[in-house]
Protein backbone atom coordinates (compact mmCIF):
# COMPACT_ATOMS: atom_id res chain seq x y z
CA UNK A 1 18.71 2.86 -6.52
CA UNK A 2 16.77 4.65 -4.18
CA UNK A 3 15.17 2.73 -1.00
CA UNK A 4 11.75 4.30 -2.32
CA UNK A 5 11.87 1.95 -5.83
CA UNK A 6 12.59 -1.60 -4.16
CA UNK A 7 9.87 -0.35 -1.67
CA UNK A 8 7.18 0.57 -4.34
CA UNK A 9 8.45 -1.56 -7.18
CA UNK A 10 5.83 -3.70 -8.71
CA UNK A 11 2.46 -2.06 -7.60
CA UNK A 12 -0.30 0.61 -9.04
CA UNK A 13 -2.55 1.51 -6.41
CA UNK A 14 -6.05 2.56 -8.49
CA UNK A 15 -8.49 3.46 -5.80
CA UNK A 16 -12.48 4.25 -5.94
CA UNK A 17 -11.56 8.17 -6.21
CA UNK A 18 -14.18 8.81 -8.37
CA UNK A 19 -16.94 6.12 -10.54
CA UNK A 20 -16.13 5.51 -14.10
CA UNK A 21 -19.05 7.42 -15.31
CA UNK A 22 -18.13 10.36 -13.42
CA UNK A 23 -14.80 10.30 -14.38
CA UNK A 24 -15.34 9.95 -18.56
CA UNK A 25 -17.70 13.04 -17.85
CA UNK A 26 -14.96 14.98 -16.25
CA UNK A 27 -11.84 13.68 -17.95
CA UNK A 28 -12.80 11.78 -21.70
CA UNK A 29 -8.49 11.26 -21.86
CA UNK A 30 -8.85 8.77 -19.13
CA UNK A 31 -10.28 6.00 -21.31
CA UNK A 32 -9.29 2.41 -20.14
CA UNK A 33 -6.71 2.75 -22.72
CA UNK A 34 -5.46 5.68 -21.43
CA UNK A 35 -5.10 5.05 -17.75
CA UNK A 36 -2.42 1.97 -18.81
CA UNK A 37 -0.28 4.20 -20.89
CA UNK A 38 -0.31 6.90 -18.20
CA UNK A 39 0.54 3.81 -15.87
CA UNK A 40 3.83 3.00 -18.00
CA UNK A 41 4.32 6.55 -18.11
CA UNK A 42 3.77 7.80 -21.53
CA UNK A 43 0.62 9.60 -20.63
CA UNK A 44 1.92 11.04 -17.07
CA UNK A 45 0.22 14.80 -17.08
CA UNK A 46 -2.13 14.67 -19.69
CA UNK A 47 -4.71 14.89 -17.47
CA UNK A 48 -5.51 17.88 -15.87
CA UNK A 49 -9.56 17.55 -14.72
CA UNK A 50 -8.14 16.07 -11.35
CA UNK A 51 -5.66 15.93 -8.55
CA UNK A 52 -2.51 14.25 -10.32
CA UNK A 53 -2.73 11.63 -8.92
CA UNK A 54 -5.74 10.44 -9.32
CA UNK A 55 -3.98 9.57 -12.98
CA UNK A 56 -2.42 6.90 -11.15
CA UNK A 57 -5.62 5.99 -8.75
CA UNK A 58 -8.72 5.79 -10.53
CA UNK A 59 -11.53 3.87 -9.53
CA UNK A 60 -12.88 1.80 -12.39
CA UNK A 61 -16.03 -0.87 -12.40
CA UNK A 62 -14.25 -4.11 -12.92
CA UNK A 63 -16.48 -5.10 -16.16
CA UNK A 64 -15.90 -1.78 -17.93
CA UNK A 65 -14.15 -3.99 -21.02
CA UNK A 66 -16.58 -6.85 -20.70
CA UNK A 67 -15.78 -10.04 -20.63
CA UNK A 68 -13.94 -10.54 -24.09
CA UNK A 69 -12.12 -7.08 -24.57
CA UNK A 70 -10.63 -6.53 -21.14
CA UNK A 71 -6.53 -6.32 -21.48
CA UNK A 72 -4.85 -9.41 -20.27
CA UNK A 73 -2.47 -7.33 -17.22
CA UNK A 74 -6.14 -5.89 -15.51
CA UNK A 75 -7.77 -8.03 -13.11
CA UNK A 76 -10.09 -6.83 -10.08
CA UNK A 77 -8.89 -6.16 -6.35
CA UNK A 78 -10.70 -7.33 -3.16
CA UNK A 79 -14.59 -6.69 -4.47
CA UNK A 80 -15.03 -4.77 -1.15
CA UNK A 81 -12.53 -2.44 -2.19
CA UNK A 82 -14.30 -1.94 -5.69
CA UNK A 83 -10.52 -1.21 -7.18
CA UNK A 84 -8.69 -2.07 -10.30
CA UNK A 85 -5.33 -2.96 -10.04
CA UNK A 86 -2.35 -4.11 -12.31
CA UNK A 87 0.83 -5.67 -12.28
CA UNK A 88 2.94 -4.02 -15.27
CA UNK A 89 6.53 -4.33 -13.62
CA UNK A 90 9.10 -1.50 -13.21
CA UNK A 91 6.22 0.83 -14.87
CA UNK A 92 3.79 0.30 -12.14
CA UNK A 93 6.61 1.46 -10.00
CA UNK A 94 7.38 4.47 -12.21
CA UNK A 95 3.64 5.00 -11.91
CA UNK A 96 3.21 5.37 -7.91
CA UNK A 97 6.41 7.11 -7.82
CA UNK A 98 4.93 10.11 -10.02
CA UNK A 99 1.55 10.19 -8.00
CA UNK A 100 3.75 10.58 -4.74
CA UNK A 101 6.21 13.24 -5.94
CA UNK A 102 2.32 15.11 -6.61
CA UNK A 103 3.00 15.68 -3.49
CA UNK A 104 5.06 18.36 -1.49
CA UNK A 105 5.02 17.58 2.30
CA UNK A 106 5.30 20.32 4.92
CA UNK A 107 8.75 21.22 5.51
CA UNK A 108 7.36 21.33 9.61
CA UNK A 109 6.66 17.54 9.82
CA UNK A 110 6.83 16.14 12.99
CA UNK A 111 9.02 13.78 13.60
CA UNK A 112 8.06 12.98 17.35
CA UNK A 113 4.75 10.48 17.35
CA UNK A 114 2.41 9.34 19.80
CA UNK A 115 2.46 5.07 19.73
CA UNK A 116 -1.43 5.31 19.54
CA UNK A 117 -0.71 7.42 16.42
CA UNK A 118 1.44 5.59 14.87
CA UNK A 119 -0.25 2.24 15.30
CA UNK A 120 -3.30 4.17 14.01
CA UNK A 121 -1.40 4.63 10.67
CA UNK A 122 -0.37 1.44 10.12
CA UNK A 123 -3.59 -0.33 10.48
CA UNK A 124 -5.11 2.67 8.87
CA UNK A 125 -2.69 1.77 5.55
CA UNK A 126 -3.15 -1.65 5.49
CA UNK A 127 -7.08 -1.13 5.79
CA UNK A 128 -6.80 0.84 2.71
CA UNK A 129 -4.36 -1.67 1.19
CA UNK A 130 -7.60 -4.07 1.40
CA UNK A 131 -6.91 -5.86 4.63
CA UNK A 132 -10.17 -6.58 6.56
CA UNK A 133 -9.50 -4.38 9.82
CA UNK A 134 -8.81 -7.47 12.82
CA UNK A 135 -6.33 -8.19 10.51
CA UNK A 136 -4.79 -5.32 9.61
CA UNK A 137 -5.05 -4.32 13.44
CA UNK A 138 -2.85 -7.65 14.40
CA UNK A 139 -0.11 -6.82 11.46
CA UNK A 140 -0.01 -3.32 12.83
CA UNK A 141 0.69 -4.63 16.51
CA UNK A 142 4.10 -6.14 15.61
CA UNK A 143 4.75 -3.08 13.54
CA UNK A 144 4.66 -1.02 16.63
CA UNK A 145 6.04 -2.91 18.73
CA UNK A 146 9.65 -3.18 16.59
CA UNK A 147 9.71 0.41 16.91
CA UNK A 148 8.80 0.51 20.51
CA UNK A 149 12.04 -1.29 21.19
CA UNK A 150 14.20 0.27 18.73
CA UNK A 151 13.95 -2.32 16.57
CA UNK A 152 13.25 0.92 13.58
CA UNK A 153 14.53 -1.86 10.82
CA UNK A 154 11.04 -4.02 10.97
CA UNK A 155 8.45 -1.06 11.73
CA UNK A 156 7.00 1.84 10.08
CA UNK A 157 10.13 1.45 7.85
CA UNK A 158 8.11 -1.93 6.56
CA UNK A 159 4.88 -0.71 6.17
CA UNK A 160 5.11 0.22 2.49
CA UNK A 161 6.57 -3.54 1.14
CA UNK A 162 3.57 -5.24 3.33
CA UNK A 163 1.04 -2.86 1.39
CA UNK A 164 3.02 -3.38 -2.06
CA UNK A 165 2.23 -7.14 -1.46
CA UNK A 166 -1.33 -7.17 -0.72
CA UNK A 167 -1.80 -4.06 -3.57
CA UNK A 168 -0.26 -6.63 -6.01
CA UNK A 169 -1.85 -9.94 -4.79
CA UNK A 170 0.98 -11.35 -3.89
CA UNK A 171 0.18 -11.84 -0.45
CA UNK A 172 -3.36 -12.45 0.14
CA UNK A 173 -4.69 -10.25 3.28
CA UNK A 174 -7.31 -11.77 3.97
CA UNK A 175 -6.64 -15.45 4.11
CA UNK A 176 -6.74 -17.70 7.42
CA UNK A 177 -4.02 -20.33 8.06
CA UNK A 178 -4.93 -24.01 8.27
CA UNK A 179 -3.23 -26.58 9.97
CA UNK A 180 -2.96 -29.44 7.53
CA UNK A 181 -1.41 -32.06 9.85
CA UNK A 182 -0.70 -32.65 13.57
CA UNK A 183 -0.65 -34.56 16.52
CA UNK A 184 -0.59 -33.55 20.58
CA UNK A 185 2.76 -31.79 20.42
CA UNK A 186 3.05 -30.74 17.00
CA UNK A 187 1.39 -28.78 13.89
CA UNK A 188 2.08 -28.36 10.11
CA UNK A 189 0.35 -25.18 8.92
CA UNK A 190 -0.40 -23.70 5.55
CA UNK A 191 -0.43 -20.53 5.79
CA UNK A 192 -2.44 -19.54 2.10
CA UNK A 193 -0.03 -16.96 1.66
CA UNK A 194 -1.43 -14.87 4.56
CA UNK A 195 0.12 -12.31 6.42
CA UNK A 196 3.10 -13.12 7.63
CA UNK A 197 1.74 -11.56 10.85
CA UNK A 198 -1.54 -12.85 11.38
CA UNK A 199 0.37 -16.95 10.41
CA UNK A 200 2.43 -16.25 12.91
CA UNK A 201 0.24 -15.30 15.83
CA UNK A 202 -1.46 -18.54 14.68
CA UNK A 203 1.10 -20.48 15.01
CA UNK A 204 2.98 -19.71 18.17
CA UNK A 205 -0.49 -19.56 19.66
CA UNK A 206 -1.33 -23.36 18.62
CA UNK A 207 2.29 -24.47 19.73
CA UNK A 208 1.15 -22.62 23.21
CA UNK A 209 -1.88 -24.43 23.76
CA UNK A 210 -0.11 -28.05 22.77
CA UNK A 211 2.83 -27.17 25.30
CA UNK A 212 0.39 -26.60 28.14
CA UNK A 213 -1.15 -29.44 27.63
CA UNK A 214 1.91 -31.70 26.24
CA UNK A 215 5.15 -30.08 27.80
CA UNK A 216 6.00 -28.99 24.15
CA UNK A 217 4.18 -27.43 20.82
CA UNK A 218 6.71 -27.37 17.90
CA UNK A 219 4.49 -25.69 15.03
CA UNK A 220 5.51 -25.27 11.56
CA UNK A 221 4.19 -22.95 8.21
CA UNK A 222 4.72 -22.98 4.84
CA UNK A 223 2.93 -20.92 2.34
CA UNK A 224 3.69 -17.57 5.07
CA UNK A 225 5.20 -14.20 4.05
CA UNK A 226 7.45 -11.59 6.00
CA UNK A 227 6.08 -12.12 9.76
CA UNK A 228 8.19 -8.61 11.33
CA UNK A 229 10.34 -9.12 14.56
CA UNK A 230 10.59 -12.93 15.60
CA UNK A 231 10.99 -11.77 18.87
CA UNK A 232 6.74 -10.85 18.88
CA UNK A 233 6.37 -14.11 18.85
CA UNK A 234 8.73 -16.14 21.27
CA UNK A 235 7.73 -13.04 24.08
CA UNK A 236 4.26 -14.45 23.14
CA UNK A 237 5.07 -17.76 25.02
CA UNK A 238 7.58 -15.81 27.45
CA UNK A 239 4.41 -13.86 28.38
CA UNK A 240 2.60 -17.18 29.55
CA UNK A 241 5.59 -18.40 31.63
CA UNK A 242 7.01 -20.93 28.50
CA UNK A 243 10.24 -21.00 26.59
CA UNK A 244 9.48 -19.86 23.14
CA UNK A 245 11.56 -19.99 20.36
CA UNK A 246 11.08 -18.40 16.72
CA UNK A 247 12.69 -19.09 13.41
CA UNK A 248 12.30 -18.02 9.69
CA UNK A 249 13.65 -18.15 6.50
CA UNK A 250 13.47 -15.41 4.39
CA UNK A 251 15.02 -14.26 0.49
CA UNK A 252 18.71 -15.30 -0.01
CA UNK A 253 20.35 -12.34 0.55
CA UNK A 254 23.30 -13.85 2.90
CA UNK A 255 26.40 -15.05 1.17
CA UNK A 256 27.67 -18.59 2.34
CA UNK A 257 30.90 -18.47 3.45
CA UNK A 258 33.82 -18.09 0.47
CA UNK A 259 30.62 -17.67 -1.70
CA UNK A 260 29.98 -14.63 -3.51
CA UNK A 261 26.50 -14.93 -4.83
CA UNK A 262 23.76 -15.05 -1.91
CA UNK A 263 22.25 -18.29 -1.19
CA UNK A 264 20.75 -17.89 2.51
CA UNK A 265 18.05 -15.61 4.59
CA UNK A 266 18.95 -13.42 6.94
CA UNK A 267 17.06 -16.42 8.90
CA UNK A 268 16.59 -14.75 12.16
CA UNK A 269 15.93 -16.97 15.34
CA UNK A 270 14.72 -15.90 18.85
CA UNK A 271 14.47 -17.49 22.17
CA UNK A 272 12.60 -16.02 25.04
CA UNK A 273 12.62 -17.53 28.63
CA UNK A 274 10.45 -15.92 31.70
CA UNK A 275 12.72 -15.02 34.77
CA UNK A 276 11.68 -11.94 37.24
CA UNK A 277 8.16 -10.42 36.44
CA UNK A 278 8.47 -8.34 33.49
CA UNK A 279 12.01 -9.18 33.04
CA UNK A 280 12.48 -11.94 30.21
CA UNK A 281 15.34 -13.33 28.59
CA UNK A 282 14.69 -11.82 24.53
CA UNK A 283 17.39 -13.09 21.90
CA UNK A 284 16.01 -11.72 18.65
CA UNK A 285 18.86 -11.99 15.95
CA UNK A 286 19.46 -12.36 12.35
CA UNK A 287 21.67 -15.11 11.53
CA UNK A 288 23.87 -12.77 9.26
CA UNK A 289 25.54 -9.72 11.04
CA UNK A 290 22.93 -7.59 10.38
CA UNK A 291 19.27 -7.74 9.14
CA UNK A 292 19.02 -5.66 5.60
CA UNK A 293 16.69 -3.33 6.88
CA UNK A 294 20.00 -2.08 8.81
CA UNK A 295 21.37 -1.03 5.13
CA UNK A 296 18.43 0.26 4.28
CA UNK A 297 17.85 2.52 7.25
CA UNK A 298 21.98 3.62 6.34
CA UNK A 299 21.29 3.85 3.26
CA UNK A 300 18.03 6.28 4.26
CA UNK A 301 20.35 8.39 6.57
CA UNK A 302 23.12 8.36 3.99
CA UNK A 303 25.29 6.74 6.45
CA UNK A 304 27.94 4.09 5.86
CA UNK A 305 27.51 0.84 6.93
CA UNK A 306 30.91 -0.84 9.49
CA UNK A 307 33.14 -3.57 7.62
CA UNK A 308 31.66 -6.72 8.09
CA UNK A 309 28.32 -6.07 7.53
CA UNK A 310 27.95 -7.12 3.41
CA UNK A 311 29.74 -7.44 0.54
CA UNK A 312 29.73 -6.14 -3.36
CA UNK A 313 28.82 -8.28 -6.28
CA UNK A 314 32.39 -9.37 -6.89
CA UNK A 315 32.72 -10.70 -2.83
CA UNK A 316 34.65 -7.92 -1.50
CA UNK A 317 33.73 -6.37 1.74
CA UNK A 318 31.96 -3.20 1.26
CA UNK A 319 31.14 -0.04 3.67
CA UNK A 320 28.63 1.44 1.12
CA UNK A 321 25.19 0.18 1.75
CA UNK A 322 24.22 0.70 -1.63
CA UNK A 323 26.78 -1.40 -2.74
CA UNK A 324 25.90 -3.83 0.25
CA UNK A 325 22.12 -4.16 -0.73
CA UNK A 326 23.25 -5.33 -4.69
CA UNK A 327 25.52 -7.61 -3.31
CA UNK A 328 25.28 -9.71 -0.70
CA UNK A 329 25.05 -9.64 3.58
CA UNK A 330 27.46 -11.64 5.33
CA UNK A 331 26.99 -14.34 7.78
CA UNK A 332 26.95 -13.71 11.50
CA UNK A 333 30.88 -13.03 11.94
CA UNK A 334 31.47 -11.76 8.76
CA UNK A 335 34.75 -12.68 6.93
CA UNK A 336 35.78 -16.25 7.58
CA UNK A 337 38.57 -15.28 9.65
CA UNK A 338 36.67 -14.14 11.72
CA UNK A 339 34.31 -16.98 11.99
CA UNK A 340 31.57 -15.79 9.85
CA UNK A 341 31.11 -19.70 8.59
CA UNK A 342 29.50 -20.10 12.16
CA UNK A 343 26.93 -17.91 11.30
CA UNK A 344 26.38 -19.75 8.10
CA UNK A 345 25.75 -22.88 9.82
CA UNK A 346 23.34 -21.07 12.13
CA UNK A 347 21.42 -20.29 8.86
CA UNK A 348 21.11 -23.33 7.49
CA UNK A 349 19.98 -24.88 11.06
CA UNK A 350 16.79 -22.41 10.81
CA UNK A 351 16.62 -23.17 6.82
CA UNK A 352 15.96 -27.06 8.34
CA UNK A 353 13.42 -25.91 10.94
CA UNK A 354 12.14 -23.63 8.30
CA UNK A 355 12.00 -24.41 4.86
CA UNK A 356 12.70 -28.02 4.79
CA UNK A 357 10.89 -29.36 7.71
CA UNK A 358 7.36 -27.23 6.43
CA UNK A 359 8.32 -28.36 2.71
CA UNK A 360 8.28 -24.36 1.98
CA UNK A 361 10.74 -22.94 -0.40
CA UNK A 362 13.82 -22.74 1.38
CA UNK A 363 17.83 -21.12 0.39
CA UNK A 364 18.00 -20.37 -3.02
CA UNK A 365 14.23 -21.21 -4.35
CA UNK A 366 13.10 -18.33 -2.46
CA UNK A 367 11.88 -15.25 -4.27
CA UNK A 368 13.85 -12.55 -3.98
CA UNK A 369 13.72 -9.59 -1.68
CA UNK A 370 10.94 -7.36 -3.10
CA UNK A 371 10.23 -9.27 -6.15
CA UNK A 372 6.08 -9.15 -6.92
CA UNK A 373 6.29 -11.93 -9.37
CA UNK A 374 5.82 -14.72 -6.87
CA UNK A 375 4.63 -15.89 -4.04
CA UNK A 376 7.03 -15.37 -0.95
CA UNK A 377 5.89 -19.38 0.19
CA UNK A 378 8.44 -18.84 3.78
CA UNK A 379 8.51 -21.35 6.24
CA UNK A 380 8.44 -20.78 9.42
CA UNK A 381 8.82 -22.56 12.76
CA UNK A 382 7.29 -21.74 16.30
CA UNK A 383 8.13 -23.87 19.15
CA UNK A 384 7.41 -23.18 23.15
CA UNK A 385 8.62 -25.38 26.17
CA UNK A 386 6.99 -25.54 29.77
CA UNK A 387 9.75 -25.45 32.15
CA UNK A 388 7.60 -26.74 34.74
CA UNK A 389 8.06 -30.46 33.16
CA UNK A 390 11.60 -30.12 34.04
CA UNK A 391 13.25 -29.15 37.48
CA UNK A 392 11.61 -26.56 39.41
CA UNK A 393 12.50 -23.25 40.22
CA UNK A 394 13.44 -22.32 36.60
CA UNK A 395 12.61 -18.37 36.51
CA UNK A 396 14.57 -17.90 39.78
CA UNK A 397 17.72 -19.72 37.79
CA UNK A 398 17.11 -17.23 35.18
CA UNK A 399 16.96 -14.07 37.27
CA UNK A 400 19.95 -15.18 38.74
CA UNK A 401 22.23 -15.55 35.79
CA UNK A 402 21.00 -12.54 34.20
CA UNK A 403 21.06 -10.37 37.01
CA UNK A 404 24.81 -12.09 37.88
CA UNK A 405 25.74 -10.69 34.37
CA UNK A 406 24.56 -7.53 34.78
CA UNK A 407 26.32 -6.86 37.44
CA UNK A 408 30.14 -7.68 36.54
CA UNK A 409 32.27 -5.22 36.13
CA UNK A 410 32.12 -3.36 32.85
CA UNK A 411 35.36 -2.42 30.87
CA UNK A 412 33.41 0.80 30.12
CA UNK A 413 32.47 2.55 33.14
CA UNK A 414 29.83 4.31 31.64
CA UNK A 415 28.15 1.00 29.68
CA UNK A 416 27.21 -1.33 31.81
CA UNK A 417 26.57 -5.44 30.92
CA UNK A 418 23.75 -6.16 29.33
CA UNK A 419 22.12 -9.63 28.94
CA UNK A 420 19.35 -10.23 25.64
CA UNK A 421 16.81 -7.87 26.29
CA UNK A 422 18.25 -5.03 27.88
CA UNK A 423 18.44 -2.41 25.05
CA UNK A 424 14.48 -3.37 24.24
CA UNK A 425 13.42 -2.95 27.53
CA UNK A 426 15.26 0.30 27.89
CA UNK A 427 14.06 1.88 24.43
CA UNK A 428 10.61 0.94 25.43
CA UNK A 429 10.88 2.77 28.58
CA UNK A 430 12.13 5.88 26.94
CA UNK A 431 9.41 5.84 25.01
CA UNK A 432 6.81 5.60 27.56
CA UNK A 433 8.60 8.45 29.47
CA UNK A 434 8.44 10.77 26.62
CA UNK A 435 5.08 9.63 25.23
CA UNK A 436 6.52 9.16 21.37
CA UNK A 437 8.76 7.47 19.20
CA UNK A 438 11.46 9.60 17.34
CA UNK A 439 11.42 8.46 13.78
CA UNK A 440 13.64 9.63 11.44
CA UNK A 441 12.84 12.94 9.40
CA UNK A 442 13.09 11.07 5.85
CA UNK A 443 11.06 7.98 7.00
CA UNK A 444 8.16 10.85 8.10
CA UNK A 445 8.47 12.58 4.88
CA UNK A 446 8.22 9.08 2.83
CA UNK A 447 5.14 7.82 5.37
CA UNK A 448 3.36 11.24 4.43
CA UNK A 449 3.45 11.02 0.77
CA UNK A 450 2.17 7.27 1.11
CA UNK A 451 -0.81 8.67 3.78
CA UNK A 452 -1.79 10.97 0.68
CA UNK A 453 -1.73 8.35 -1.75
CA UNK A 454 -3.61 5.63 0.13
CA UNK A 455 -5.97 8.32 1.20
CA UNK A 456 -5.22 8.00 4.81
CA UNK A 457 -4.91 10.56 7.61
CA UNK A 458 -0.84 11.26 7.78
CA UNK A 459 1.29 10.57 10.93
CA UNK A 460 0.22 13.00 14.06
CA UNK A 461 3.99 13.79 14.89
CA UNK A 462 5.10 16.64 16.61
């Protein structure tokens, strides 16, 4: 299966292209009636008044079946949007997969883009996705900054799922976290099924604000959805001169060890500690050996994925990603001889931050990855630790070990050590020198077609 279905699957987009009026007088085929059958497929082409796509995308009044006639699958998007929307499964899929093929991108795309640009985009997409704009600005801020540091998994190569979720109602755009219980030094949020994003900044902001005043803020959400790089957030409390730490669960897709069925997240944790000025300690890993958006960017380049990295349905290690993606990822360490059951147990410690502690969903009662049937309901934890309540002289400690690593000698001459960090900090400075960030010719090509579906100017890339 192609990375563009589990991307798109479960969403229509039907956008205010043109009034319902307007559009019986210049296309009678589109009745009501109509527009769901071309959504499932049966109808695709038969209209021929309009841009093709607009088969898929057509802006209809919300009452135009009144009260008693309207079909049970239609129910009205965000009212300032004034769009219809539907969830009709693998169809709806079919459907915005027909609208983008309408669509023959340049074959001199850019691949080269200016940050600005590309944060531009994002926000851009998730405006027209109905996210009010502060937002949709906020989501599109961790966006960027994944790809800033190389980090290509959790960027632009996300953008389409978050809009897929919001298109659907899964995730709800718009809603504000609220903290339900707490005390000096801790917080239990609900996150009303908010942007991952916009929870998280929330969060590791209020555990911020307690440790400043407490020593410690240890913060915890339920009811969140996919919050991007966890790193965004422990550099957060880094930033302020605290120790911040990030955890959260997401869709089993990680076999247990000897298991051959998924049962886990990819539960990724990171810790961030201030040393020299604008030299942190960043550990930003998935608990499994990779994240899947590693597969999935393989699977893009047509690439195969190192042993280690997942396993087929039946258990057995697999170098297709393909494969990898239907089956199952493998803890951090992979096979158990080679102590992949350590990386279990490092999942199941952020499943107990996570998913237990918040009284989210947690392991196995998590949706699954990309399903539109359910709430996501993730919990996530946020914690942050002023080192000044402990010994003094803490940062200097820090720049001392890491710089002490750095400079041992290498057993490759040309690769130096590195400590946490390191590759971030130097991706983000090659990016700054050369003024863009190199995506991937396929993931331009794929953002282009969405640009002209959502209605949004495309990527700037040169």
């Amino acid at each position: 299966m192609a990375r563009e279905k589990l991307m798109h699957c479960g969403i229509t987009w039907l956008r205010p292209s043109i009034s319902t009026q307007v559009q019986q007088e210049r296309c009678p085929c589109l009745s009501p009636h109509a527009v769901a059958r071309a959504l499932a497929g049966s109808d695709a082409g038969a209209c021929s008044a309009s841009a093709s796509v607009n088969q898929f995308r057509v802006g209809l009044h919300v009452g135009e079946w009144g009260s008693t006639s309207k079909p049970s699958w239609a129910h009205s998007c965000y009212p300032s949007s004034r769009c219809f929307s539907t969830t009709l499964g693998k169809m709806d899929f079919a459907g915005l997969q027909k609208a983008k093929a309408a669509f023959e991108p340049p074959v001199d795309l850019g691949t080269k883009v200016p940050p600005s640009d590309a944060l531009r985009f994002m926000k851009e997409c998730m405006v027209a996705a109905g996210v009010e704009e502060t937002k949709a600005a906020q989501h599109a801020e961790v966006l960027l900054a994944a790809d800033l540091k190389g980090h290509f998994s959790h960027g632009l190569n996300r953008l389409e799922m978050y809009v897929n979720d919001v298109q659907t109602h899964i995730c709800n755009g718009n809603a504000d976290p609220v903290i339900e219980k707490e005390t000096v030094s801790t917080a239990l949020v609900d996150g009303k099924n908010g942007l991952g994003t916009v929870v998280g900044n929330f969060c590791m902001d209020l555990a911020i604000s307690k440790a400043k005043q407490t020593g410690i803020g240890w913060v915890c959400a339920r009811g969140s959805n996919h919050y991007g790089i966890a790193g965004w957030y422990s550099t957060r409390a880094s930033d302020q001169g605290l120790i911040g730490m990030s955890f959260t669960n997401t869709s089993p897709l990680v076999a247990p060890t000897r298991a051959k069925a998924p049962a886990l997240g990819t539960n990724p944790l990171s810790v961030s500690a201030p040393a020299a000025p604008d030299d942190p300690f960043v550990l930003d890993m998935a608990t499994c050996t990779v994240a899947l958006g590693k597969l999935e960017v393989s699977r893009r380049k047509e690439e195969k994925i190192p042993e280690g990295w997942a396993q087929d349905k039946e258990g057995h290690v697999t170098t297709d990603p393909n494969k990898g993606i239907a089956g199952a990822l493998m803890p951090l360490g992979g096979h158990e001889n080679n102590s992949g059951y350590k990386g279990y147990g490092l999942a199941f410690m952020v499943e107990i931050f996570c998913g237990i502690l918040s009284g989210g969903h947690y392991g196995p009662n998590v949706r699954r990855w990309m399903d539109t049937t359910r709430e996501a309901d993730l919990g996530q934890c946020f914690v942050t630790i002023d080192p000044s309540c402990f010994a003094p002289g803490f940062t200097d400690r820090m720049a001392d070990l890491m710089n002490f690593c750095r400079g041992m000698e290498s057993v490759e001459k040309d690769r130096s050590v590195l400590v946490a960090g390191d590759p971030e900090r130097s991706h983000q400075a090659k990016v700054k020198t050369e003024g863009v960030i190199s995506y991937h010719t396929n993931q331009i090509t794929d953002s282009w077609r969405l640009a002209k579906v959502l209605q949004v100017t495309p990527l700037a890339g040169v």
